[in-house]
PDB file of N, CA and C in Angstrom:
ATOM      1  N   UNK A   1     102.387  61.095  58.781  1.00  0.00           N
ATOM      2  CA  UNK A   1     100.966  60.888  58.883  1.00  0.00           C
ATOM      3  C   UNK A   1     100.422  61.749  60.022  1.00  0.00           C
ATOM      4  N   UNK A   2      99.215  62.561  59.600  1.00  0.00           N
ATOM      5  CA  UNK A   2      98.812  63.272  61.023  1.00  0.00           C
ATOM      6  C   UNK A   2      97.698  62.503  61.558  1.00  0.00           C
ATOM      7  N   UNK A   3      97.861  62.848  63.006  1.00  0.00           N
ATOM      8  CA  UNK A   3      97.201  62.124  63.803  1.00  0.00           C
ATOM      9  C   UNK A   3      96.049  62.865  64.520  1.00  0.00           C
ATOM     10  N   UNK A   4      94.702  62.028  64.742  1.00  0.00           N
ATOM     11  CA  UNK A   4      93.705  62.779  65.309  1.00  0.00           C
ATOM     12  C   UNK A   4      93.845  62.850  66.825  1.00  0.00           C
ATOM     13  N   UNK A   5      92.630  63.711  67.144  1.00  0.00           N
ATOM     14  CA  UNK A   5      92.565  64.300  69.062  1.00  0.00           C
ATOM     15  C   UNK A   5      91.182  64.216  69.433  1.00  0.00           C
ATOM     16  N   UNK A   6      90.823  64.107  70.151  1.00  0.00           N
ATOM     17  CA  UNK A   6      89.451  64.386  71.005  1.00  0.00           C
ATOM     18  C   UNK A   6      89.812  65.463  72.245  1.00  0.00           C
ATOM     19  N   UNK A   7      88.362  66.317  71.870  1.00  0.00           N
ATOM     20  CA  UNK A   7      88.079  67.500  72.476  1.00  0.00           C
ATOM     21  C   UNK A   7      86.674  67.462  73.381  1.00  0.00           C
ATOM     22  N   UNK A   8      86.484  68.231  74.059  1.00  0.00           N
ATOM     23  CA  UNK A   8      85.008  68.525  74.420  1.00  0.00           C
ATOM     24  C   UNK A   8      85.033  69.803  74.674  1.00  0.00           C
ATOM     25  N   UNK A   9      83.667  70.251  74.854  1.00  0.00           N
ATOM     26  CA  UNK A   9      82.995  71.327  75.982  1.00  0.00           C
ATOM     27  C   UNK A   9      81.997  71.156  76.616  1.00  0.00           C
ATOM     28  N   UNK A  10      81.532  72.130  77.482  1.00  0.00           N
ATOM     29  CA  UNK A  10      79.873  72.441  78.049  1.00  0.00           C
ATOM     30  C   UNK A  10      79.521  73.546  77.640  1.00  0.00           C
ATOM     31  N   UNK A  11      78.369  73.413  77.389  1.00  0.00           N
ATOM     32  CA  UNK A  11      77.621  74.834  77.524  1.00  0.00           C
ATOM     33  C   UNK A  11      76.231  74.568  78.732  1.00  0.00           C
ATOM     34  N   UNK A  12      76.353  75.413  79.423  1.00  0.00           N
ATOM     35  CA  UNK A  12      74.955  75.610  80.767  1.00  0.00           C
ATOM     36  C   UNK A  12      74.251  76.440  79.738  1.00  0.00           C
ATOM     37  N   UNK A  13      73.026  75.594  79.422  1.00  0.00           N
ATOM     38  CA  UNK A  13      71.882  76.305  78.547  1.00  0.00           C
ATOM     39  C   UNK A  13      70.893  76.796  79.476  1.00  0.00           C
ATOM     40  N   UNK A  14      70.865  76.353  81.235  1.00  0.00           N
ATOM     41  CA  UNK A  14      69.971  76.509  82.099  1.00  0.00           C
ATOM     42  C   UNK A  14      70.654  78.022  82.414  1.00  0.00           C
ATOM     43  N   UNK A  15      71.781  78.690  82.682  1.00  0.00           N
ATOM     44  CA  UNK A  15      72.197  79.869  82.799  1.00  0.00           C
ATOM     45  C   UNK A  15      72.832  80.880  81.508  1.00  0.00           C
ATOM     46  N   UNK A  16      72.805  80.175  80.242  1.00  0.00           N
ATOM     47  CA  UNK A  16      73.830  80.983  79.387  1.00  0.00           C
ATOM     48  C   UNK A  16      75.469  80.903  79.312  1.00  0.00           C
ATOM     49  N   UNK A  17      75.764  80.232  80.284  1.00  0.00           N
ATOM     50  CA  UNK A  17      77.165  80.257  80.296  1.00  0.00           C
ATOM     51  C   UNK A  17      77.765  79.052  79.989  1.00  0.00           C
ATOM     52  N   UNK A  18      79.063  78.878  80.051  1.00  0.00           N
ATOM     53  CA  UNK A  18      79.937  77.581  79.532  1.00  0.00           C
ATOM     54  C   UNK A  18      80.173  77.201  81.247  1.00  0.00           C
ATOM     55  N   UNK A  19      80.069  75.176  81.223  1.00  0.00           N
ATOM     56  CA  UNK A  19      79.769  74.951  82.221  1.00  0.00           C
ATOM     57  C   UNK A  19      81.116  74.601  82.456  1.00  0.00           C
ATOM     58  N   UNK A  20      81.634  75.547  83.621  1.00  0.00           N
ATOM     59  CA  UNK A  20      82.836  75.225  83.484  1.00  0.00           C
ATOM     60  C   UNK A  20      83.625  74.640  85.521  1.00  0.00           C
ATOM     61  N   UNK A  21      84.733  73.992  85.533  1.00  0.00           N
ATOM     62  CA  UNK A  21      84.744  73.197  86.688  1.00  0.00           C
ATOM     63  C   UNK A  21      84.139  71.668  86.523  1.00  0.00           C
ATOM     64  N   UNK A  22      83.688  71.847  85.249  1.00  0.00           N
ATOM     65  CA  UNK A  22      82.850  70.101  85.565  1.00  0.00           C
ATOM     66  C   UNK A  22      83.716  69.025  85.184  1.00  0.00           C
ATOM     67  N   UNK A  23      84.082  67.955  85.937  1.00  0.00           N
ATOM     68  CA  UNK A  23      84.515  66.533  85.875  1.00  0.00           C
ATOM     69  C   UNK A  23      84.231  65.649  84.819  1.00  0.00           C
ATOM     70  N   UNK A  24      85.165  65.646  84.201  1.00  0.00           N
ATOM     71  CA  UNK A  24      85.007  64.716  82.656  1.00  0.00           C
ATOM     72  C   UNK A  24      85.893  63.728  82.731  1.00  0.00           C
ATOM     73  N   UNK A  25      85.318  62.444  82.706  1.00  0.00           N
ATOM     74  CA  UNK A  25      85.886  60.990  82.522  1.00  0.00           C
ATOM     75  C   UNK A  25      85.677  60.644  81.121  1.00  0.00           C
ATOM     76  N   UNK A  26      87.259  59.961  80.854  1.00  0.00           N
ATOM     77  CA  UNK A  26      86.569  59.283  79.315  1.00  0.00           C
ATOM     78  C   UNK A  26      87.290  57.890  79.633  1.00  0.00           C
ATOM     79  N   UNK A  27      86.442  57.006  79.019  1.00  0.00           N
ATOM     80  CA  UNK A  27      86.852  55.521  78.862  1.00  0.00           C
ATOM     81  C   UNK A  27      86.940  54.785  77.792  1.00  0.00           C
ATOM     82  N   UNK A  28      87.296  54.022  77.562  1.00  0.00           N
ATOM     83  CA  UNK A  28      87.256  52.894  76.519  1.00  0.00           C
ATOM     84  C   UNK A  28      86.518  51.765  76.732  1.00  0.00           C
ATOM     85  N   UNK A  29      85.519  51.508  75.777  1.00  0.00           N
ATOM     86  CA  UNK A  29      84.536  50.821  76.517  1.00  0.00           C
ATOM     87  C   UNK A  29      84.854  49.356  75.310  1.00  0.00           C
ATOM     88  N   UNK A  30      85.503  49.532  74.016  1.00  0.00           N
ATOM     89  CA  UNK A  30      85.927  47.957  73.447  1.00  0.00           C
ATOM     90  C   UNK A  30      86.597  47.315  74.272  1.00  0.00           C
ATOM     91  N   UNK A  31      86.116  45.758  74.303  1.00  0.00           N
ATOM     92  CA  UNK A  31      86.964  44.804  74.974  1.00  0.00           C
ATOM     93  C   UNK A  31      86.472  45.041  76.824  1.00  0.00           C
ATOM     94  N   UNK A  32      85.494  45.772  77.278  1.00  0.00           N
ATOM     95  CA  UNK A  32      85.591  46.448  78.541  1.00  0.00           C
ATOM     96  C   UNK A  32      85.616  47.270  78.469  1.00  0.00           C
ATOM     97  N   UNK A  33      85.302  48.226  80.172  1.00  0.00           N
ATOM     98  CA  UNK A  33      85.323  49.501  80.334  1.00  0.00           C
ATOM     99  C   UNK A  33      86.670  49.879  80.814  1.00  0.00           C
ATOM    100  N   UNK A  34      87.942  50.829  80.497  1.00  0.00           N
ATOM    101  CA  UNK A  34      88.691  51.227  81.048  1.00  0.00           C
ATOM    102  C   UNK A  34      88.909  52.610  81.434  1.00  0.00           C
ATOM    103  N   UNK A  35      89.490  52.979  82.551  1.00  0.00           N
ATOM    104  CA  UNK A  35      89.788  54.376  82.555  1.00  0.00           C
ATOM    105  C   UNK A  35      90.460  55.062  81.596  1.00  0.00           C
ATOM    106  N   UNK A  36      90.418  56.246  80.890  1.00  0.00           N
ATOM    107  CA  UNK A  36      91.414  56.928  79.821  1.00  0.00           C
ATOM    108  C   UNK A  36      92.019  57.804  80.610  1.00  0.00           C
ATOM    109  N   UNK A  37      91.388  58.610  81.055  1.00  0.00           N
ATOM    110  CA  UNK A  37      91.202  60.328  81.491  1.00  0.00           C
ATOM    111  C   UNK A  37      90.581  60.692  82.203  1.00  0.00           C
ATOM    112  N   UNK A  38      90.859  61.483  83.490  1.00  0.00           N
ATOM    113  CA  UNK A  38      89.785  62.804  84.175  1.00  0.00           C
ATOM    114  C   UNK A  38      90.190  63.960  83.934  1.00  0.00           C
ATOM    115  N   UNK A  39      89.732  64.930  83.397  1.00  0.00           N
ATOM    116  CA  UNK A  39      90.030  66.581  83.377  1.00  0.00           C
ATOM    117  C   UNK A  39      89.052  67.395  84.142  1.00  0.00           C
ATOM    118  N   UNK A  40      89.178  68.512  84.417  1.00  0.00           N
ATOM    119  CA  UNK A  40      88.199  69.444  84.995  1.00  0.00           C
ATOM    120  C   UNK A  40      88.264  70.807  83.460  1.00  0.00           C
ATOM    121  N   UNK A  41      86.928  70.738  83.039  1.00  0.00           N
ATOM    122  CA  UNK A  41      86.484  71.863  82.184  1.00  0.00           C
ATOM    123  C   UNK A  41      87.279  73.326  82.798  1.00  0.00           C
ATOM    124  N   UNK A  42      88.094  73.877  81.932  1.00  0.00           N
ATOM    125  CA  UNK A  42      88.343  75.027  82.254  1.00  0.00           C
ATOM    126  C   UNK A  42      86.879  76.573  82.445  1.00  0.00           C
ATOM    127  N   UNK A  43      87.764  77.731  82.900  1.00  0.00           N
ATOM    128  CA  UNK A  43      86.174  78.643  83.201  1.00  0.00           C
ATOM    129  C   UNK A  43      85.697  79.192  81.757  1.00  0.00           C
ATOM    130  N   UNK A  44      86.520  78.686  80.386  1.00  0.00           N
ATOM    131  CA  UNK A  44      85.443  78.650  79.196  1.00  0.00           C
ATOM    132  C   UNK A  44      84.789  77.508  79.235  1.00  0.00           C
ATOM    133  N   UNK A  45      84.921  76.155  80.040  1.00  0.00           N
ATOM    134  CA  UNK A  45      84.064  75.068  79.730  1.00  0.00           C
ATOM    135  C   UNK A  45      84.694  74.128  78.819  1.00  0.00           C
ATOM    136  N   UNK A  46      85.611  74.101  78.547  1.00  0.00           N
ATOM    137  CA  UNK A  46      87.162  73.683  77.541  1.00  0.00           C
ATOM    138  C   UNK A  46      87.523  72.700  78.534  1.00  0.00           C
ATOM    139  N   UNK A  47      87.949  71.686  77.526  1.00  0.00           N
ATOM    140  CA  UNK A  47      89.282  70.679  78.030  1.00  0.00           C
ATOM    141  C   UNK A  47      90.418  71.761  77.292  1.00  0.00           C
ATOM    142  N   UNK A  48      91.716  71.774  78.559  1.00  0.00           N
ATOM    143  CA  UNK A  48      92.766  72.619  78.356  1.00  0.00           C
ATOM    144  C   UNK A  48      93.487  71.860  77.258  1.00  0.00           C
ATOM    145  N   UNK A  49      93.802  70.346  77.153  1.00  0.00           N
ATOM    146  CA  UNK A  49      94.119  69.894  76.187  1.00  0.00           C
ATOM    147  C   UNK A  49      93.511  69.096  75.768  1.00  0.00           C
ATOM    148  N   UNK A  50      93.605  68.007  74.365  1.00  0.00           N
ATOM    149  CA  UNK A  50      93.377  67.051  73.865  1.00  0.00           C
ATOM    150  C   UNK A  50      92.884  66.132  75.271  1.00  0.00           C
ATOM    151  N   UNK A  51      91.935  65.231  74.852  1.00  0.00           N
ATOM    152  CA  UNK A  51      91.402  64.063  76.038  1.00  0.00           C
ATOM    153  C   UNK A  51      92.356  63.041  75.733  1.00  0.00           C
ATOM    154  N   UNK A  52      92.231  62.594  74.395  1.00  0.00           N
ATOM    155  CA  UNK A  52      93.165  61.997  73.797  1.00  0.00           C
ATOM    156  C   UNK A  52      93.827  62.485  72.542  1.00  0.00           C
ATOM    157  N   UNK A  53      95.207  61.935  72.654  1.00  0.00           N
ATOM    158  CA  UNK A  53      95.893  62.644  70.973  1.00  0.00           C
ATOM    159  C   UNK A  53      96.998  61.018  70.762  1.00  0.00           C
ATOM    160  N   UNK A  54      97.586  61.320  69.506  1.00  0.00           N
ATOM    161  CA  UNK A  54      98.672  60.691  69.578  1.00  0.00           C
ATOM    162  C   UNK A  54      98.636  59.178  69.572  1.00  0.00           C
ATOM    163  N   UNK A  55      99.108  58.523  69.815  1.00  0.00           N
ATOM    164  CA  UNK A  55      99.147  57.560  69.806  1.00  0.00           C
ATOM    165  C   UNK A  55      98.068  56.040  70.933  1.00  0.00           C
ATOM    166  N   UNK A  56      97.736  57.104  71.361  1.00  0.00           N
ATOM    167  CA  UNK A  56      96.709  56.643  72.312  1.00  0.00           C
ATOM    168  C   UNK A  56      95.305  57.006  71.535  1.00  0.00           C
ATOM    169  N   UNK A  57      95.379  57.774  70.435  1.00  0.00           N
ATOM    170  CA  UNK A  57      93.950  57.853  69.760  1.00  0.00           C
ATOM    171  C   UNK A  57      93.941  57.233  68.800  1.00  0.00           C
ATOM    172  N   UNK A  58      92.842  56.365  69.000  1.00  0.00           N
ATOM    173  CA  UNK A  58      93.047  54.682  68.558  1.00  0.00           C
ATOM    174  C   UNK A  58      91.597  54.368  67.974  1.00  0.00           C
ATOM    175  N   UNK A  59      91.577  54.060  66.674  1.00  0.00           N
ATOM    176  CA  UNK A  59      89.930  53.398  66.170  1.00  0.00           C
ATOM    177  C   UNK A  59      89.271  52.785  67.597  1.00  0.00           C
ATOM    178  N   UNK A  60      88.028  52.815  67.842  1.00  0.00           N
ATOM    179  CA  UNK A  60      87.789  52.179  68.932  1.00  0.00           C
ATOM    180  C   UNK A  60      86.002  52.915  69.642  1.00  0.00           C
ATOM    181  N   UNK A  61      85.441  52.625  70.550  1.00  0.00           N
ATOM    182  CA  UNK A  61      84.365  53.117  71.143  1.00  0.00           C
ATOM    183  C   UNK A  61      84.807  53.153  72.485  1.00  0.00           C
ATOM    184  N   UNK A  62      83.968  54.519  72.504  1.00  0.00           N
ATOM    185  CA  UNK A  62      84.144  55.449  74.044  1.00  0.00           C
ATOM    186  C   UNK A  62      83.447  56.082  74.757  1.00  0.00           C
ATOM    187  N   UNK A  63      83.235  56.311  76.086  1.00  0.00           N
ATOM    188  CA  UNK A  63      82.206  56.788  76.735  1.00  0.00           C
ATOM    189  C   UNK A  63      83.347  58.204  77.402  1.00  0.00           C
ATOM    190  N   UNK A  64      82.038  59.007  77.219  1.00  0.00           N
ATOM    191  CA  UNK A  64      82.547  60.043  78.506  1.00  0.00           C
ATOM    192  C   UNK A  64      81.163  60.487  79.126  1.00  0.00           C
ATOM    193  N   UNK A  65      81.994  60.731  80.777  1.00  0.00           N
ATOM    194  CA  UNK A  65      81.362  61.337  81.518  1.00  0.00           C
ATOM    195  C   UNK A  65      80.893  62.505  81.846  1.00  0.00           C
ATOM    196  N   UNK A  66      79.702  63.189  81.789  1.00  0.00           N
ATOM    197  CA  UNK A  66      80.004  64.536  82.532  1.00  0.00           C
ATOM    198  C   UNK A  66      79.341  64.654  83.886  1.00  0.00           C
ATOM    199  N   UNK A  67      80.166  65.008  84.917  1.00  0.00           N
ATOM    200  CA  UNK A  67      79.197  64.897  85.969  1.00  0.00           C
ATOM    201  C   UNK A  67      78.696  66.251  86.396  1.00  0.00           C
ATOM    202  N   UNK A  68      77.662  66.239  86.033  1.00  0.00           N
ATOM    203  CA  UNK A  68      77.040  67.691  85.777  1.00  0.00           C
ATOM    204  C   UNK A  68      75.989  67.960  87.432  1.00  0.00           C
ATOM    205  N   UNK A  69      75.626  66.849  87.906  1.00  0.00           N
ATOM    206  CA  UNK A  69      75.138  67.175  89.414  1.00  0.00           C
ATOM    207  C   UNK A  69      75.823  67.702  90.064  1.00  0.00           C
ATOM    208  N   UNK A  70      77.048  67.718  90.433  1.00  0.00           N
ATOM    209  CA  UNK A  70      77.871  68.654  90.999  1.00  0.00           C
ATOM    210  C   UNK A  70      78.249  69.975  90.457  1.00  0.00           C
ATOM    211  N   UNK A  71      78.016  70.476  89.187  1.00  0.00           N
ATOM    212  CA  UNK A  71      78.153  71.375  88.996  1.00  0.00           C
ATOM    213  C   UNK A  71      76.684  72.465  89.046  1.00  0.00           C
ATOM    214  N   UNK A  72      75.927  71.451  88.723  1.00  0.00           N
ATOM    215  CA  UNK A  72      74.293  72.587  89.098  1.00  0.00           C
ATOM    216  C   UNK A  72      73.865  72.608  90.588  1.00  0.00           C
ATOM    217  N   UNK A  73      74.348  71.891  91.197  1.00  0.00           N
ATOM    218  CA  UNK A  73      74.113  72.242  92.974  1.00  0.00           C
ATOM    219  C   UNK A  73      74.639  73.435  93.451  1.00  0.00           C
ATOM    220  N   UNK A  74      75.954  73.532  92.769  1.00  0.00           N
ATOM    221  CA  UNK A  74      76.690  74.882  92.993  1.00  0.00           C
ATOM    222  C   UNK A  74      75.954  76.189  92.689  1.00  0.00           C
ATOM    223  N   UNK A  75      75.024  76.148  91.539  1.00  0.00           N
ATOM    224  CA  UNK A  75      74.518  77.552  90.774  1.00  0.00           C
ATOM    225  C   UNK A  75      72.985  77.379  91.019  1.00  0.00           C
ATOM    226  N   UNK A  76      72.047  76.023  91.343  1.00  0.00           N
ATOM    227  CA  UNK A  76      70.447  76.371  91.721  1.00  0.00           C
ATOM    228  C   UNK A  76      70.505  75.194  92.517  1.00  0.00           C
ATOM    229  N   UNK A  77      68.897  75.385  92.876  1.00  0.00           N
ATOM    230  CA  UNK A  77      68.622  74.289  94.062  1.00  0.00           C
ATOM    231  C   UNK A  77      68.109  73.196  92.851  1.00  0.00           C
ATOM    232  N   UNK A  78      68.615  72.020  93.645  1.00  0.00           N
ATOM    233  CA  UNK A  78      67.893  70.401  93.054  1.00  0.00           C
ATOM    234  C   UNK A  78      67.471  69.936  94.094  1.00  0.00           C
ATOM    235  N   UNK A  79      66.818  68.735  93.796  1.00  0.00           N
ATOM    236  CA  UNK A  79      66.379  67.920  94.756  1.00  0.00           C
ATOM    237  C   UNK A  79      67.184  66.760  94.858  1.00  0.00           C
ATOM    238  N   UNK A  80      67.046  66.549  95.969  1.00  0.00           N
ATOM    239  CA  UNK A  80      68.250  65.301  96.554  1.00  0.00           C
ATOM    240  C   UNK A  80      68.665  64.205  95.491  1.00  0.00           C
ATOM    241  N   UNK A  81      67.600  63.759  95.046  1.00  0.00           N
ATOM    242  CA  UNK A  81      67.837  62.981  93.666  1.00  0.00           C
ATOM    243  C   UNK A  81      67.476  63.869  92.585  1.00  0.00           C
ATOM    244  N   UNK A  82      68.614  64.168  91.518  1.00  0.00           N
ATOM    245  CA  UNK A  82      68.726  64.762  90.022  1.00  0.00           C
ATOM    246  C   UNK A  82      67.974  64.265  89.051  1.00  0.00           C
ATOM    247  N   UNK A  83      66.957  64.877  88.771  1.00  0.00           N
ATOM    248  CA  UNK A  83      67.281  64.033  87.146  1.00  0.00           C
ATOM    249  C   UNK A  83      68.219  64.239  86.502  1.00  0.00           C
ATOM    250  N   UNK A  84      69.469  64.897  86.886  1.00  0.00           N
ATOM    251  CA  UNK A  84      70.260  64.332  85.667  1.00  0.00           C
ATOM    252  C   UNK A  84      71.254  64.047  86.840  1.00  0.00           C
ATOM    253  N   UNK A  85      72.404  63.044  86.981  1.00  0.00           N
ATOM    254  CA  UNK A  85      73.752  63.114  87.532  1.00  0.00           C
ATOM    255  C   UNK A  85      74.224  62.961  86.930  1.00  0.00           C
ATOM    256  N   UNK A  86      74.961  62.365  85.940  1.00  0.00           N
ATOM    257  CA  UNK A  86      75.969  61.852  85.157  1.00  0.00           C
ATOM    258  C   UNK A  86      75.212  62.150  84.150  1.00  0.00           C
ATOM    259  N   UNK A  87      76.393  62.439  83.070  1.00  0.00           N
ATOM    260  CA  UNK A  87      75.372  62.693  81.220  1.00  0.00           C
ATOM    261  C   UNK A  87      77.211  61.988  81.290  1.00  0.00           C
ATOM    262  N   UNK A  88      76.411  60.451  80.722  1.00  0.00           N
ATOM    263  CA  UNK A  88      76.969  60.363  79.723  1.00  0.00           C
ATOM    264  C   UNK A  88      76.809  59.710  78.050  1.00  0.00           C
ATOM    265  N   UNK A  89      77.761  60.053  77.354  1.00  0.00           N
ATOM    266  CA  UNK A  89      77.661  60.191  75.873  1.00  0.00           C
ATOM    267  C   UNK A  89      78.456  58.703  75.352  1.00  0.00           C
ATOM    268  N   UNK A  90      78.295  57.933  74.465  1.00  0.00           N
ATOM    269  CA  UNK A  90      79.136  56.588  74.654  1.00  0.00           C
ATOM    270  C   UNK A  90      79.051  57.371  72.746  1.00  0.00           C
ATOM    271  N   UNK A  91      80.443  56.706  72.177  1.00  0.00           N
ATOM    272  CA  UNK A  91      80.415  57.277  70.678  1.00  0.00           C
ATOM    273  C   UNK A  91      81.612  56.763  69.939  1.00  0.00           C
ATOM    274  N   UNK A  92      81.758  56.796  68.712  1.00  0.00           N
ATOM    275  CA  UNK A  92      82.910  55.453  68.040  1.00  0.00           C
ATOM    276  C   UNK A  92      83.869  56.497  67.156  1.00  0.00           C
ATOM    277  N   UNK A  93      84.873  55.957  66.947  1.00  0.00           N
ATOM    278  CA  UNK A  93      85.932  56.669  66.596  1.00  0.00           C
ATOM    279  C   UNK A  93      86.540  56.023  65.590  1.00  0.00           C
ATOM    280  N   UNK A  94      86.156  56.223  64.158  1.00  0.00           N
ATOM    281  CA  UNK A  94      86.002  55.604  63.254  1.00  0.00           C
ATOM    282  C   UNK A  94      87.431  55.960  62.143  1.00  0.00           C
ATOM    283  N   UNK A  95      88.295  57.329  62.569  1.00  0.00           N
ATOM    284  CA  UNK A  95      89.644  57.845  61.771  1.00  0.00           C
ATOM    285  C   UNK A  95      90.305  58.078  62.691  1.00  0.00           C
ATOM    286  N   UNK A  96      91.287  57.637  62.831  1.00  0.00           N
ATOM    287  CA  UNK A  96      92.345  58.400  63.867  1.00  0.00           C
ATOM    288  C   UNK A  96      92.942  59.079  63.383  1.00  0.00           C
ATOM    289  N   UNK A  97      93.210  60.192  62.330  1.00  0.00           N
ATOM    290  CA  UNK A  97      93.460  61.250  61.811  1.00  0.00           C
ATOM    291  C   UNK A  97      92.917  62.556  61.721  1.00  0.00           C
ATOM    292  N   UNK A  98      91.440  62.481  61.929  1.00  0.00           N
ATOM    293  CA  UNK A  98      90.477  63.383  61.851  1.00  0.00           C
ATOM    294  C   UNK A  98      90.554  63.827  63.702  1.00  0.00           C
ATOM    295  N   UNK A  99      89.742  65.278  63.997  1.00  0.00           N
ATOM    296  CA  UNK A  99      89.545  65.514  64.830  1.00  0.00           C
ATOM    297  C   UNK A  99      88.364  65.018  65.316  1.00  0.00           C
ATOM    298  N   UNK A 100      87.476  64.670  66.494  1.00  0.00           N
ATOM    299  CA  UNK A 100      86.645  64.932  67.248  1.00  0.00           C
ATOM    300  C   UNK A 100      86.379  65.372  68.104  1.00  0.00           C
ATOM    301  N   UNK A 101      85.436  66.132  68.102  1.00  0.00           N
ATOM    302  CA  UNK A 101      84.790  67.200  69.012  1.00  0.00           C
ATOM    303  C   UNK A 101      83.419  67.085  69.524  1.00  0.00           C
ATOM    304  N   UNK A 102      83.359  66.370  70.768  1.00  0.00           N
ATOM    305  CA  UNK A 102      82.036  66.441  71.578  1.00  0.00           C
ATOM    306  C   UNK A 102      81.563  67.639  72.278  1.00  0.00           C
ATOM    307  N   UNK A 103      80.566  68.637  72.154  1.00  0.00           N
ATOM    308  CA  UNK A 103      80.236  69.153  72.847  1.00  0.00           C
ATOM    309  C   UNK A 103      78.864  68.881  73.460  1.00  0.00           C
ATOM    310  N   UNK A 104      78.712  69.289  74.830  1.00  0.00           N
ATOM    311  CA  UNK A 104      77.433  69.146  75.555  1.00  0.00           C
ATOM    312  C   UNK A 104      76.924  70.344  76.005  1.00  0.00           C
ATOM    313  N   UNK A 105      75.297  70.597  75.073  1.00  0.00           N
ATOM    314  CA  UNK A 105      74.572  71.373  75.802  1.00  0.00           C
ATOM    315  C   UNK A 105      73.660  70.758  76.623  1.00  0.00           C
ATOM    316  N   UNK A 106      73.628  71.500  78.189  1.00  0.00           N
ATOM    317  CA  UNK A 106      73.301  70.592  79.290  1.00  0.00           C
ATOM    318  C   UNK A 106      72.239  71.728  80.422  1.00  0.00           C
ATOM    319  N   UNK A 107      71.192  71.243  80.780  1.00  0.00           N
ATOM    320  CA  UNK A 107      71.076  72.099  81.968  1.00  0.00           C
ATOM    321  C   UNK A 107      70.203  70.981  83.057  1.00  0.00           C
ATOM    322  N   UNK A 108      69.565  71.476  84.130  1.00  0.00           N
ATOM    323  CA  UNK A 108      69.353  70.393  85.191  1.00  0.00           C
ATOM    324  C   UNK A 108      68.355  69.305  84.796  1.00  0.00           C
ATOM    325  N   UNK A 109      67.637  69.511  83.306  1.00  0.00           N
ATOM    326  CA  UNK A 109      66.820  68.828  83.050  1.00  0.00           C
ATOM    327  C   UNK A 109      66.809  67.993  81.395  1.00  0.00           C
ATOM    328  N   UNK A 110      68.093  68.295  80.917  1.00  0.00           N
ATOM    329  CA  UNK A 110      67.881  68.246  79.499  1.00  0.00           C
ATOM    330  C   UNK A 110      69.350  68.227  78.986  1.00  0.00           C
ATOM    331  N   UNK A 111      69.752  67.957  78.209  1.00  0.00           N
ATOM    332  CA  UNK A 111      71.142  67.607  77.546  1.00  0.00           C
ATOM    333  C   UNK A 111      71.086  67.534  75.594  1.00  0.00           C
ATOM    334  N   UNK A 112      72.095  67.797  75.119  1.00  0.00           N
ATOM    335  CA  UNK A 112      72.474  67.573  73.488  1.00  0.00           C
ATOM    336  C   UNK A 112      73.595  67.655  73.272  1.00  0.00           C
ATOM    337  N   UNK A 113      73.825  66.895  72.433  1.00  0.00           N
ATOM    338  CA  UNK A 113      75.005  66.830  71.910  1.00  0.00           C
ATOM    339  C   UNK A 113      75.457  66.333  70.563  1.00  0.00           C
ATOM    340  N   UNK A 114      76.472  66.437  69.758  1.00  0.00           N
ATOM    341  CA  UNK A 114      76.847  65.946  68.650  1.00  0.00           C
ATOM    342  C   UNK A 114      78.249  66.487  68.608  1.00  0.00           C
ATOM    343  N   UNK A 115      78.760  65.432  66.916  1.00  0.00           N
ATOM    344  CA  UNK A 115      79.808  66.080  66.836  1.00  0.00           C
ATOM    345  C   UNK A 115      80.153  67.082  65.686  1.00  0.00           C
ATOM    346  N   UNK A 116      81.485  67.914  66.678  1.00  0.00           N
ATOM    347  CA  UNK A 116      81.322  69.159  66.424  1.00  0.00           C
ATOM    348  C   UNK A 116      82.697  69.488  65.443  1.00  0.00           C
ATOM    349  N   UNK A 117      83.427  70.733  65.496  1.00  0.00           N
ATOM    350  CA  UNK A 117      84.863  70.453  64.371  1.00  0.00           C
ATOM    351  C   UNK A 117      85.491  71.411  65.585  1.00  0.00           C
TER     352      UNK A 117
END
């Protein structure tokens, strides 16, 4: 039987580029919130691997984090308070065979996302 994975990316729509260095938490939010995962986006903006694969990718609902205030302080000025700090995406996982793929287009004021293949 093959088994599904969860993926992400960024894309910085405020510069053109893939937002990459940014801090991604994912959790499990059935039954409670638990920790899964932290990765750091590689400099395409890529998780280097699967968030989850295997046997740990499990029917279920999940949140991830992106903490994207730390990554736009680095490249323009904000103001002390963001409108955005955290983007996060909460979303259900309905085959554990199939892939999913979250990507986030994000910049200091605005965010999208869906899923992707």
């Amino acid at each position: 039987m093959e088994q599904g994975f969860l993926t992400t990316h960024v894309l910085d729509i405020y510069s053109g580029t893939p937002g990459k260095n940014i801090k991604v938490d994912l959790y499990s939010i059935a039954g409670g919130r638990k920790k899964i995962n932290t990765i750091i986006l590689n400099h395409e903006g890529r998780s280097e691997k699967p968030l989850l694969e295997g046997k740990d990718f499990v029917i279920g609902e999940y949140e991830l984090v992106f903490y994207v205030y730390n990554y736009f302080k680095e490249i323009t000025e904000l103001p002390k308070i963001p409108f955005l700090n955290e983007v996060v995406i909460k979303f259900g996982i309905s085959d554990n065979k199939e892939h999913y793929h979250i990507p986030l287009l994000v910049s200091p004021w605005s965010y999208s996302t869906y899923r992707g293949s």
